[in-house]
Protein backbone atom coordinates (compact mmCIF):
# COMPACT_ATOMS: atom_id res chain seq x y z
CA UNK A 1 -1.56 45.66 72.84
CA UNK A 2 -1.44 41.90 73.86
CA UNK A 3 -4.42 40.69 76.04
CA UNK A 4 -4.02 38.00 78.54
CA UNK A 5 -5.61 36.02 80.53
CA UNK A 6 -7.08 33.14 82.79
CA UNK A 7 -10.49 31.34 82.85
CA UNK A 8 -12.30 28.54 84.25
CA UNK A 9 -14.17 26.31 82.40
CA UNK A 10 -16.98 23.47 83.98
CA UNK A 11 -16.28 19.94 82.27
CA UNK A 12 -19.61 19.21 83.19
CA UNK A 13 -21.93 21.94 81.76
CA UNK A 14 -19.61 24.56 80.50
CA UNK A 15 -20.26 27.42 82.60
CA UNK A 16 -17.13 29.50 82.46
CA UNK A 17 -15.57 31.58 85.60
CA UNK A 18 -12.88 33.92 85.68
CA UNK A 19 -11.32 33.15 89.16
CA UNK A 20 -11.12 29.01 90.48
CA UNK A 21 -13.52 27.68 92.90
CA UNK A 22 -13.88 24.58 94.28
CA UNK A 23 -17.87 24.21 93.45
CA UNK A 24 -19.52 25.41 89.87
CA UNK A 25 -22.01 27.72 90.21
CA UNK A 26 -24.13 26.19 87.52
CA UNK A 27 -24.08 22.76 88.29
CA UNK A 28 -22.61 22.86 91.65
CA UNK A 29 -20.63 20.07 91.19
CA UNK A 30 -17.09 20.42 92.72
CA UNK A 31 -13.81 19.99 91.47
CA UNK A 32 -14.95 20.18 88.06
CA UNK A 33 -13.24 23.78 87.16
CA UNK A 34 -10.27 23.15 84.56
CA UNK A 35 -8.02 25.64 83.74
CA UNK A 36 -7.87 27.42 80.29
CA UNK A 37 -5.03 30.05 79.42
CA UNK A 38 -6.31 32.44 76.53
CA UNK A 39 -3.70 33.16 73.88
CA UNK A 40 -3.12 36.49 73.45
CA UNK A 41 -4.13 38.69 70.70
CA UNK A 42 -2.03 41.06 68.52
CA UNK A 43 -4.48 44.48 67.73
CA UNK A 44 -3.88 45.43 64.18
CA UNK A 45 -3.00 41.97 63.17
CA UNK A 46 -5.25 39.54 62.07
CA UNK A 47 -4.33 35.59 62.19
CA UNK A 48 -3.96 33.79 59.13
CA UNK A 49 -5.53 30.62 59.45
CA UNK A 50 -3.37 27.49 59.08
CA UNK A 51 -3.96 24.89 56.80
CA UNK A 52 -5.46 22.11 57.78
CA UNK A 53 -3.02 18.89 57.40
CA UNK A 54 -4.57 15.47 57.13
CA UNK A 55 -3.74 12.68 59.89
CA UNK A 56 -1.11 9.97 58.48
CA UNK A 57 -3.84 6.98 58.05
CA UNK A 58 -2.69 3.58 57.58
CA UNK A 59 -4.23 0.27 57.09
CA UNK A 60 -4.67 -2.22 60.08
CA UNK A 61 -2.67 -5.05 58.08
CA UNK A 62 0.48 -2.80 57.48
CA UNK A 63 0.64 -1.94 61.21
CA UNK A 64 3.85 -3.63 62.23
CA UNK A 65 4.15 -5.66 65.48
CA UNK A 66 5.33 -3.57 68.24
CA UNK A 67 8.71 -5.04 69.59
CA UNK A 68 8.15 -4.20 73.49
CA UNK A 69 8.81 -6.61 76.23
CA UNK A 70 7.82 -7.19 79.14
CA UNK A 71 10.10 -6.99 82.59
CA UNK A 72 9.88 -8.87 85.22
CA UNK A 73 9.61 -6.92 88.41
CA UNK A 74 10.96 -10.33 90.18
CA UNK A 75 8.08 -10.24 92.53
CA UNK A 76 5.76 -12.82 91.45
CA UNK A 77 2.37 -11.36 92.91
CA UNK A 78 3.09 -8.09 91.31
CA UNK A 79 3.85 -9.92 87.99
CA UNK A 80 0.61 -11.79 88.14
CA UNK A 81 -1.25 -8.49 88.45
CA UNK A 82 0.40 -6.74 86.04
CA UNK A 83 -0.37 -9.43 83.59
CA UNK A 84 3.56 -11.05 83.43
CA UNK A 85 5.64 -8.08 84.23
CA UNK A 86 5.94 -4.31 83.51
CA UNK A 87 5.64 -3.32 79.69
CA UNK A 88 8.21 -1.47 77.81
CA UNK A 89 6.84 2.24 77.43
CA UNK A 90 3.93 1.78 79.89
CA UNK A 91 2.50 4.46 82.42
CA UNK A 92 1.52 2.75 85.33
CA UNK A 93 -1.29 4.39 88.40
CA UNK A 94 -0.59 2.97 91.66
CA UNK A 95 -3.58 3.93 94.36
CA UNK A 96 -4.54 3.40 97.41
CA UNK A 97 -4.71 4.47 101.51
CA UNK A 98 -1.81 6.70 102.76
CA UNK A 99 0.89 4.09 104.97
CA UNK A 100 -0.69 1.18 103.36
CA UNK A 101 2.98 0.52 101.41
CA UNK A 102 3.07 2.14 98.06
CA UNK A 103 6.28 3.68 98.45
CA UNK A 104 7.57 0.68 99.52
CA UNK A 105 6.74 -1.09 97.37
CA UNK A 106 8.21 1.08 94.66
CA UNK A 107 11.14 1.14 96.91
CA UNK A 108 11.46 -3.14 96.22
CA UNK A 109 11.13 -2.66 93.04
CA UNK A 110 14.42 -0.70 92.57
CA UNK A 111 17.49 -3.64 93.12
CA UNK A 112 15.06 -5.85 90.58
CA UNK A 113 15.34 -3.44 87.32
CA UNK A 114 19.08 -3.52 88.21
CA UNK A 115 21.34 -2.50 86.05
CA UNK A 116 18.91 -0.24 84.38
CA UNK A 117 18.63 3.28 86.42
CA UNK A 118 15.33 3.82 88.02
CA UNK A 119 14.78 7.52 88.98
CA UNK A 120 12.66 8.15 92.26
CA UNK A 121 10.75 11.66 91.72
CA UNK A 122 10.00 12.49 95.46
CA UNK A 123 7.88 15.09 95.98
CA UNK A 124 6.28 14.15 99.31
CA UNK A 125 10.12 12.70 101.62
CA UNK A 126 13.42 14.35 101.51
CA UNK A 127 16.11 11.85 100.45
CA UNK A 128 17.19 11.93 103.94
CA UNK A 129 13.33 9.82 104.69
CA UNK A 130 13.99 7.80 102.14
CA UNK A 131 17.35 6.52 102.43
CA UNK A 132 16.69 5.58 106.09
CA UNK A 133 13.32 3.76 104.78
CA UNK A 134 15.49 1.79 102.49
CA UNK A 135 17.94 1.11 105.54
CA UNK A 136 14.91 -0.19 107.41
CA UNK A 137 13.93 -2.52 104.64
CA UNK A 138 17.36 -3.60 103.82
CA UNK A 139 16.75 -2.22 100.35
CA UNK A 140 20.36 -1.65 98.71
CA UNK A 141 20.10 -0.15 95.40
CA UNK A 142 22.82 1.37 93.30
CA UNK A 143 21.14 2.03 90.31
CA UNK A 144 18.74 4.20 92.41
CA UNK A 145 18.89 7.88 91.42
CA UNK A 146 16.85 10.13 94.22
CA UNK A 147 15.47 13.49 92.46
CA UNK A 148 13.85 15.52 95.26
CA UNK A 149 11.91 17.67 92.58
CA UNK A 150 8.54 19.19 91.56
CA UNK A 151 8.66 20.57 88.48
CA UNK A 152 7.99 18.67 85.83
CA UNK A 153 9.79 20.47 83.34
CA UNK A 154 13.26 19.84 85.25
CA UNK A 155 11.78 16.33 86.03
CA UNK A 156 11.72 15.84 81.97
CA UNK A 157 14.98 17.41 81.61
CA UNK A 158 16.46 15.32 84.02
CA UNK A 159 14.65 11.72 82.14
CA UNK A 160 16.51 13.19 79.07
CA UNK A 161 19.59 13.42 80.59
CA UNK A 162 19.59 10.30 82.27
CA UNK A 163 17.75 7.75 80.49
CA UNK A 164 16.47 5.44 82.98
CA UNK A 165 14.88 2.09 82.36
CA UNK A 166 12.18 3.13 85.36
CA UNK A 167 10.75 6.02 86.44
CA UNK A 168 9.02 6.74 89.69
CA UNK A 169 6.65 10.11 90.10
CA UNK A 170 5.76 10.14 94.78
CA UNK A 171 3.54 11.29 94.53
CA UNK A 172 1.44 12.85 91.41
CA UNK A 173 -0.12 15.33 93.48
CA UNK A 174 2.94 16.94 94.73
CA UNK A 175 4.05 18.14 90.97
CA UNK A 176 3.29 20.59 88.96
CA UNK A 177 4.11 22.24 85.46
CA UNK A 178 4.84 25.86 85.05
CA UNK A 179 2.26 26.54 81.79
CA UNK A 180 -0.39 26.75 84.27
CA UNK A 181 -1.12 29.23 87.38
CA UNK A 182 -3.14 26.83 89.49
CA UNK A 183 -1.51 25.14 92.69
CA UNK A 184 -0.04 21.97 92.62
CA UNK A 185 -2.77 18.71 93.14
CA UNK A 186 -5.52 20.72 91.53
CA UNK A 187 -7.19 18.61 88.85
CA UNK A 188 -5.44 20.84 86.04
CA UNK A 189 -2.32 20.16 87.41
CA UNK A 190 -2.32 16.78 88.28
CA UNK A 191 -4.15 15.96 84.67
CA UNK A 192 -1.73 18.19 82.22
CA UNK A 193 1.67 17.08 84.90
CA UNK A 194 0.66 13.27 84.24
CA UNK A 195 -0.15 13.98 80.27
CA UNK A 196 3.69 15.45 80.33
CA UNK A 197 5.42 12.66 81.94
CA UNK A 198 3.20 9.77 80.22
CA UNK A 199 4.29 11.18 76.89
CA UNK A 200 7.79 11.64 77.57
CA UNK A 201 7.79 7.87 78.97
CA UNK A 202 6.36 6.93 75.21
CA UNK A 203 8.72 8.58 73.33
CA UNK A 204 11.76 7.04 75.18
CA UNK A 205 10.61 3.81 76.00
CA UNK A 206 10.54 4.61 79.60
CA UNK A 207 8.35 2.17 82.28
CA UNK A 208 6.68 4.89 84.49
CA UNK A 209 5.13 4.39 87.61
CA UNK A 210 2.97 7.19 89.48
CA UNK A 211 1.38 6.93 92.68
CA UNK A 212 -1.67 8.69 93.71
CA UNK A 213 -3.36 9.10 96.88
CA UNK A 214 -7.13 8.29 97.68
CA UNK A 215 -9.90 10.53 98.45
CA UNK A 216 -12.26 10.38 101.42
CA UNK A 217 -14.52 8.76 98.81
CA UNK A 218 -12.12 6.00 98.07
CA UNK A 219 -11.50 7.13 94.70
CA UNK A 220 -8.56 8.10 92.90
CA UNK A 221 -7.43 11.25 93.22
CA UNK A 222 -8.55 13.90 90.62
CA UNK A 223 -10.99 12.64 90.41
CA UNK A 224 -10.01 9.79 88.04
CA UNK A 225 -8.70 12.18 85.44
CA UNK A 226 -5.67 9.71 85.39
CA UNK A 227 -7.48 6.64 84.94
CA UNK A 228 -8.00 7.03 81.00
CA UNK A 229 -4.80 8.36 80.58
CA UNK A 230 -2.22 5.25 81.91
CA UNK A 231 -2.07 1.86 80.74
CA UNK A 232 -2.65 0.20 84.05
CA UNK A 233 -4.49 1.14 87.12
CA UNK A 234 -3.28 -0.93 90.09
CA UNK A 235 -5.21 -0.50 93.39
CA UNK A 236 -4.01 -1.49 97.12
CA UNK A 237 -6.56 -3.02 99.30
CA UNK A 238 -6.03 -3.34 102.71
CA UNK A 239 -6.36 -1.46 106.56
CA UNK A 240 -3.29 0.21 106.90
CA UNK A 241 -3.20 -1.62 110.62
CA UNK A 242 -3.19 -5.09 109.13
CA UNK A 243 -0.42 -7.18 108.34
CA UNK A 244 -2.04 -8.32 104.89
CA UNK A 245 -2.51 -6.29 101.26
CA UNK A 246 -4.04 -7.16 98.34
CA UNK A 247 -3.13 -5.20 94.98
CA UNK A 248 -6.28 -5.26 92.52
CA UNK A 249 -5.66 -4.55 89.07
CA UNK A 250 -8.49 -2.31 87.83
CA UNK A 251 -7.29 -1.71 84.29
CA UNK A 252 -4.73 -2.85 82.25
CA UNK A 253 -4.55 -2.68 78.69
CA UNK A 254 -1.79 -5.91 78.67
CA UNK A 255 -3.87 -7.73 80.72
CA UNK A 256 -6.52 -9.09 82.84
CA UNK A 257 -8.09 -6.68 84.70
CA UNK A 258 -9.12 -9.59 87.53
CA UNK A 259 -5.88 -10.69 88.80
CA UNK A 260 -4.78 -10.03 92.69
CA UNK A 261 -1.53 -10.22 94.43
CA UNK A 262 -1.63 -10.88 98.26
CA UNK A 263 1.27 -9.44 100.26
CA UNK A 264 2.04 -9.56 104.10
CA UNK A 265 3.55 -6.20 105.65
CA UNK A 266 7.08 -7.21 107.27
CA UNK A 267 9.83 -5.92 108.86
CA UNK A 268 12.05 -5.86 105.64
CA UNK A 269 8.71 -4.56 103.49
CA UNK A 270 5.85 -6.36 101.45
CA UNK A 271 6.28 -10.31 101.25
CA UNK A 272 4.43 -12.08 98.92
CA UNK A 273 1.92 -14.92 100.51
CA UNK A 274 2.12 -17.68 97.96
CA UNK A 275 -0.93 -19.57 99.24
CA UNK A 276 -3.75 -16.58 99.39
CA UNK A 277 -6.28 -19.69 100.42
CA UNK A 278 -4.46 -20.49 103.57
CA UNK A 279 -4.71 -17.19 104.56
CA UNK A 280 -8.36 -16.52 103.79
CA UNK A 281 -9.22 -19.16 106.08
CA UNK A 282 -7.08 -19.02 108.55
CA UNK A 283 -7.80 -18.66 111.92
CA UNK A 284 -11.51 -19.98 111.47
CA UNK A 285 -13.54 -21.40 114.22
CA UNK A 286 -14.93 -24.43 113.07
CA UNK A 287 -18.51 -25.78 114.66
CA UNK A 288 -19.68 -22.07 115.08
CA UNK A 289 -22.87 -21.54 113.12
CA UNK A 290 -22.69 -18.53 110.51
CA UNK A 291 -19.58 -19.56 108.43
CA UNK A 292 -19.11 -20.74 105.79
CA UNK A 293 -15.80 -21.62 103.26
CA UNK A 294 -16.36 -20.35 99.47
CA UNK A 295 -14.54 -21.59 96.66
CA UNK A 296 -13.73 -18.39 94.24
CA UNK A 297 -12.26 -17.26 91.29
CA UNK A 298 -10.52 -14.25 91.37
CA UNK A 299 -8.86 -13.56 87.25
CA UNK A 300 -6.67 -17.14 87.15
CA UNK A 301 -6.44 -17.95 90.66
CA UNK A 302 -9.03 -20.06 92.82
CA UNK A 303 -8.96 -18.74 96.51
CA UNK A 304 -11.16 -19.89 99.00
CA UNK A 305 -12.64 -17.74 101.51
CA UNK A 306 -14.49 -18.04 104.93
CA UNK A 307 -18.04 -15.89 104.90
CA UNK A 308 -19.25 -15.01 107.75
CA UNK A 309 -22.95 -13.97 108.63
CA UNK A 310 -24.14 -12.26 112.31
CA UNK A 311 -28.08 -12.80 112.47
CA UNK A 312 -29.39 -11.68 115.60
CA UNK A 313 -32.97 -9.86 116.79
CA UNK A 314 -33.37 -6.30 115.89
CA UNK A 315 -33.71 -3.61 118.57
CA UNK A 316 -35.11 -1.00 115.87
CA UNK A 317 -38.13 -0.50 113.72
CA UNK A 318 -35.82 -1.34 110.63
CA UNK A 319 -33.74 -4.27 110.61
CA UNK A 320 -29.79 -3.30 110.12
CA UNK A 321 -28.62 -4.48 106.92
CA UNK A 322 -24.85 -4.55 106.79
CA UNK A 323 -21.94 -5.86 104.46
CA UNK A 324 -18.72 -5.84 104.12
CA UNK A 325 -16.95 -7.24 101.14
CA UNK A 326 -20.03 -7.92 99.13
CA UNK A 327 -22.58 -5.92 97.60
CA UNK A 328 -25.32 -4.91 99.88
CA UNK A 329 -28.22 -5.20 96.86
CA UNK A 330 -26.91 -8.55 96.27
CA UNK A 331 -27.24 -9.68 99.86
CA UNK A 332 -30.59 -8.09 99.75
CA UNK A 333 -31.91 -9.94 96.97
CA UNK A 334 -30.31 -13.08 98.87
CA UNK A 335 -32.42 -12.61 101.67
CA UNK A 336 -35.40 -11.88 99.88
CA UNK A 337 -35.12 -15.62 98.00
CA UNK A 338 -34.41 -17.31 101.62
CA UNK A 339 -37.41 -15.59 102.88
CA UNK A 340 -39.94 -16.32 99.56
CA UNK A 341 -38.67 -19.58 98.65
CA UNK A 342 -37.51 -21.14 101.77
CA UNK A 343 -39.41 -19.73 103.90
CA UNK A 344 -37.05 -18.70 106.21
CA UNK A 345 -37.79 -15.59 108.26
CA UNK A 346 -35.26 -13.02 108.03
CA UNK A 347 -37.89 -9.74 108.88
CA UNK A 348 -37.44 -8.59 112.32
CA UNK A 349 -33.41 -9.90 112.09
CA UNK A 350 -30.53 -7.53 111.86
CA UNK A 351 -27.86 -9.32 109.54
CA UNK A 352 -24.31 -8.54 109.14
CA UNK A 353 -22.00 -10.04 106.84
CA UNK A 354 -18.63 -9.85 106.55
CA UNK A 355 -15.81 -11.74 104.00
CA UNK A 356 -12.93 -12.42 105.92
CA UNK A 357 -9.43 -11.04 105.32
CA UNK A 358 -10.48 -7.59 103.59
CA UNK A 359 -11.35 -8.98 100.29
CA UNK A 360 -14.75 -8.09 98.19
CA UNK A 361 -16.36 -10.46 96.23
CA UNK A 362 -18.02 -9.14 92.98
CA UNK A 363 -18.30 -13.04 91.10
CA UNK A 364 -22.09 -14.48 90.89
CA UNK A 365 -20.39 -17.51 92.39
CA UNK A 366 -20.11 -15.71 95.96
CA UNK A 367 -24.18 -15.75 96.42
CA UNK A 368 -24.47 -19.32 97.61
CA UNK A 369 -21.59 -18.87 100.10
CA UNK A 370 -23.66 -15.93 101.35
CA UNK A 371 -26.79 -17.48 102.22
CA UNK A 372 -25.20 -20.47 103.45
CA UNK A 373 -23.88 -18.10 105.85
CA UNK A 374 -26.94 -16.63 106.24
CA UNK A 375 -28.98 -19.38 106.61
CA UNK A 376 -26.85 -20.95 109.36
CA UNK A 377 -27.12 -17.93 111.55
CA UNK A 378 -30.90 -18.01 111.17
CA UNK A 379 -31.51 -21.90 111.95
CA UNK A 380 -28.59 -21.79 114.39
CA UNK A 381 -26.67 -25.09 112.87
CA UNK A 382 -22.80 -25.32 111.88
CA UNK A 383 -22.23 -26.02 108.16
CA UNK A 384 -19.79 -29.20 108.01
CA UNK A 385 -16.44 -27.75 108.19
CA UNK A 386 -15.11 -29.84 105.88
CA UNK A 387 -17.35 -28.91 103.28
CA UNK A 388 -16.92 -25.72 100.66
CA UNK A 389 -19.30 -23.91 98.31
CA UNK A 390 -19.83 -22.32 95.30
CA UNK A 391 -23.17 -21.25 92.63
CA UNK A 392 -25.03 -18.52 91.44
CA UNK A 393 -28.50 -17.84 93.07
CA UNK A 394 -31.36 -17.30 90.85
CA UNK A 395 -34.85 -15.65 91.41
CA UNK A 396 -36.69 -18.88 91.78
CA UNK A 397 -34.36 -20.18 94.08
CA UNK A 398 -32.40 -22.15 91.37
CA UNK A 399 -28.63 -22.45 91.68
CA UNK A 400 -27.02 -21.37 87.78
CA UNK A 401 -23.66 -22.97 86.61
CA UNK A 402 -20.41 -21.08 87.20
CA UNK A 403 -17.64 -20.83 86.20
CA UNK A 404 -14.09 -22.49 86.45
CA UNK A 405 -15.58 -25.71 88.64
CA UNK A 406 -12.59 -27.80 87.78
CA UNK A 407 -10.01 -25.13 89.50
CA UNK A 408 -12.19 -24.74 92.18
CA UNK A 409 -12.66 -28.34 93.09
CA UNK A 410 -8.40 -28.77 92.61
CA UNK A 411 -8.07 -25.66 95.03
CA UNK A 412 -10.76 -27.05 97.48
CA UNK A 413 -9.11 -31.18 97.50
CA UNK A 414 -5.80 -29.09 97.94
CA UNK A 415 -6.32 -28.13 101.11
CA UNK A 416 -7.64 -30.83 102.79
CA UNK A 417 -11.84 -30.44 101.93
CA UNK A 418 -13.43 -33.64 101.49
CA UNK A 419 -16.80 -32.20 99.94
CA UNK A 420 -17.96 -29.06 97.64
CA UNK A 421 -21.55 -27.96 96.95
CA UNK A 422 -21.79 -26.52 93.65
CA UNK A 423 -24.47 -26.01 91.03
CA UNK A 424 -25.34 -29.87 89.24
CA UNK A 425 -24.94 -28.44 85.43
CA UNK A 426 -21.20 -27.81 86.88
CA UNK A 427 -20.98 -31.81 87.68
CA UNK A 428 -21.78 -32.93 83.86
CA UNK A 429 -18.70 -32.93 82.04
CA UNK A 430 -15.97 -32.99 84.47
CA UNK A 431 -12.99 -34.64 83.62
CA UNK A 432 -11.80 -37.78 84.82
CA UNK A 433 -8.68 -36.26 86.53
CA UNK A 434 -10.76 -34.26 88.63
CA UNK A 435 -13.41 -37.17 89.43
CA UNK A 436 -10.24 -39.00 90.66
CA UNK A 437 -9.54 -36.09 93.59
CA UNK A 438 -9.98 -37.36 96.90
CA UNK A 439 -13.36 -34.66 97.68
CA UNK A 440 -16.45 -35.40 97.22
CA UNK A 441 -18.64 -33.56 94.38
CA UNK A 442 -22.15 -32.92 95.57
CA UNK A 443 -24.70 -31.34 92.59
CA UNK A 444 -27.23 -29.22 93.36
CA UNK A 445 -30.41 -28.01 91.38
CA UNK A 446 -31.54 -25.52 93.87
CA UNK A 447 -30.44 -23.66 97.02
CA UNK A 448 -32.55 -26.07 99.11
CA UNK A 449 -30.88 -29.16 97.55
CA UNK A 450 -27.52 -26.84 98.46
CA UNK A 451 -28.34 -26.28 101.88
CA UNK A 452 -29.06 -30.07 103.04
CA UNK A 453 -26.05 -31.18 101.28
CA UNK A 454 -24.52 -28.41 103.97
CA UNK A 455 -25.90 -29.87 106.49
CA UNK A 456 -28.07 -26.65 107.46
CA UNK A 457 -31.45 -27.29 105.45
């Protein structure tokens, strides 16, 4: 008699449970419980064991180039994320915050792979949603096919039968593949679903795109079982009540992984904002002490960005330490070099800091933007608004070279800056071009020299 049956297994320490749970009762770490379907067994019939085949192996040399092109999506942020367009045969993860315009976006996307067909797997809206989503936007695409299905073996049946240049999976969380019991959006599912579609996309040189939600953690979905398993990870920044989105690429195996696109939420969809900088800064209140204007880097690009710093007296026994859009051990150890080598007093202060327009800085550049900041909410002067700054802070109060001075001093005489602080071993070899800009390059050896040229030392 054939037995069957179900069990459980922990990815983490391999305790194994015959019915799912959301915690392990080993380890009791949750959501770690995959799915494993025992074959069954014929009594009086013992397997013969199956030779063992070796791999095809082949030298590095005789690997022939792969022929794949890119595509341009005809949206030029998106492009510059992706690394110059979408790649022939790639599986794509697009994350983020529900209403913060995924679906839109894939909805754009559409009319621009035209005439190639682009199927939109919707497992989340009826077509009825969507159609009068695309009427909002304006969106007008023929070569849109809507398949209101869950299943991924139909979905596959229906890529066969269709062969689309673009395929779009709303959401990855919503399908699910008959092999397995479980509910759809449980980590089996959503891992062994995306496995299915990814290598059907391979085999017929199909772009795919899947979008997946966010936790409560901020993570991706499942949780990050997809990550390893697409080509490129694209991640939307943003509040879903502002206008503005950024789209982070956090992996991307045709690419750089520190690229951005900038978009503005309109009526007819996402726009693209061609001048991030203007944005970063705008609306600043000049004279007000606490800002400051950084020049960054973020992958090609140089954006600059207004930093702002609250420093006011604590009510509490422990002074509030609070950031947003920087990392909170780096401000810490910002403090800690204002306090020791400058002898500013920043015990008994709650500070706050905060990088304007939603983005997060994660370059070594950022730390001298920070404590000028900083500093100019504890001495209570302005830095010159015409001035912008860059340069890594080191333990002794040093300021460390960075990198990509030249674009940063072309971004920063752009828009109208007549001075940058940045670190002197940045001011050595410049070239004669940029000596030539109409700003004013001020070296600095250490974050006192920084400061004064700031105008808050």
């Amino acid at each position: 008699m054939a037995k069957t049956g179900v069990r459980y297994v922990c990815s983490i320490c391999g305790a194994v449970a015959l019915k799912y749970q959301g915690k392990c009762f080993e380890c009791q770490s949750w959501g770690t419980l995959q799915e494993i379907r025992e074959a069954p067994e014929e009594s009086g019939r013992k397997k013969r064991p199956e030779s063992a085949a070796l791999p095809v192996m082949q030298r590095l040399l005789d690997v022939e180039p792969s022929e794949f092109t890119r595509h341009s999506t005809g949206i030029g942020e998106l492009d510059r994320v992706l690394g110059g367009g979408l790649m022939q045969a790639s599986a794509v993860l697009v994350g983020g915050e529900p209403g913060i315009g995924k679906s839109t976006l894939m909805l754009q996307l559409a009319p621009r792979i035209a005439p190639a067909k682009v199927l939109y797997i919707s497992g989340e809206e009826s077509p009825n949603q969507i159609r009068e989503r695309a009427g909002r936007l304006g969106i007008r695409a023929e070569n849109l096919l809507l398949v209101p299905e869950v299943n991924v073996e139909r979905i596959i049946a229906a890529i066969e039968q269709q062969k689309p240049g673009l395929v779009i999976v709303d959401s990855i969380q919503t399908v699910y593949t008959g092999e397995y019991q479980s509910s759809a959006g449980t980590i089996t599912q959503i891992r062994e679903s995306a496995a299915m579609l990814i290598r059907k996309a391979k085999q017929q040189n199909v772009i795919l795109m899947i979008i997946g939600h966010i936790t409560k953690e901020g993570s991706l979905a499942g949780p990050k079982a997809l990550e390893h398993m697409v080509d490129t990870v694209l991640q939307f920044e943003g509040e879903g009540y502002q206008r503005y989105r950024i789209i982070r690429s956090v992996k991307n195996r045709f690419g750089s992984t520190n690229e951005i696109g900038v978009f503005r939420m309109e009526e007819n969809g996402l726009e693209e904002v061609r001048n991030p900088s203007e944005f970063f800064i705008s609306g600043r209140i000049s004279g007000v002490p606490g800002n400051s204007i950084l020049a960054g880097i973020e992958g090609s690009r140089a954006l600059l960005v207004e930093v702002q710093a609250l420093v006011s007296k604590t009510g509490y026994a422990m002074p509030q330490r609070i950031s947003t859009g920087f990392d909170l051990k780096r401000m810490s150890i910002i403090l800690a070099v204002l306090e020791k080598r400058l002898c500013m007093q920043t015990w008994g202060q709650d500070v706050f800091v905060k990088i304007a327009g939603g983005l997060k800085l994660v370059e070594p550049a950022a730390d001298l933007g920070i404590a000028a900041a900083i500093a100019s909410g504890l001495t209570d002067l302005p830095v010159d608004a015409s001035t912008v700054c860059c340069g890594e802070i080191g333990l002794a109060g040093e300021l460390r070279a960075v990198s990509d001075s030249e674009r940063r001093i072309r971004e920063a005489a752009h828009l109208g800056f007549r001075r940058i602080v940045l670190p002197e071993a940045n001011t050595r070899e410049l070239k004669a071009s940029v000596k030539k800009l109409p700003i004013a390059i001020a070296g600095s050896r250490t974050l006192q020299e920084a400061l004064s040229h700031l105008g808050i030392a």
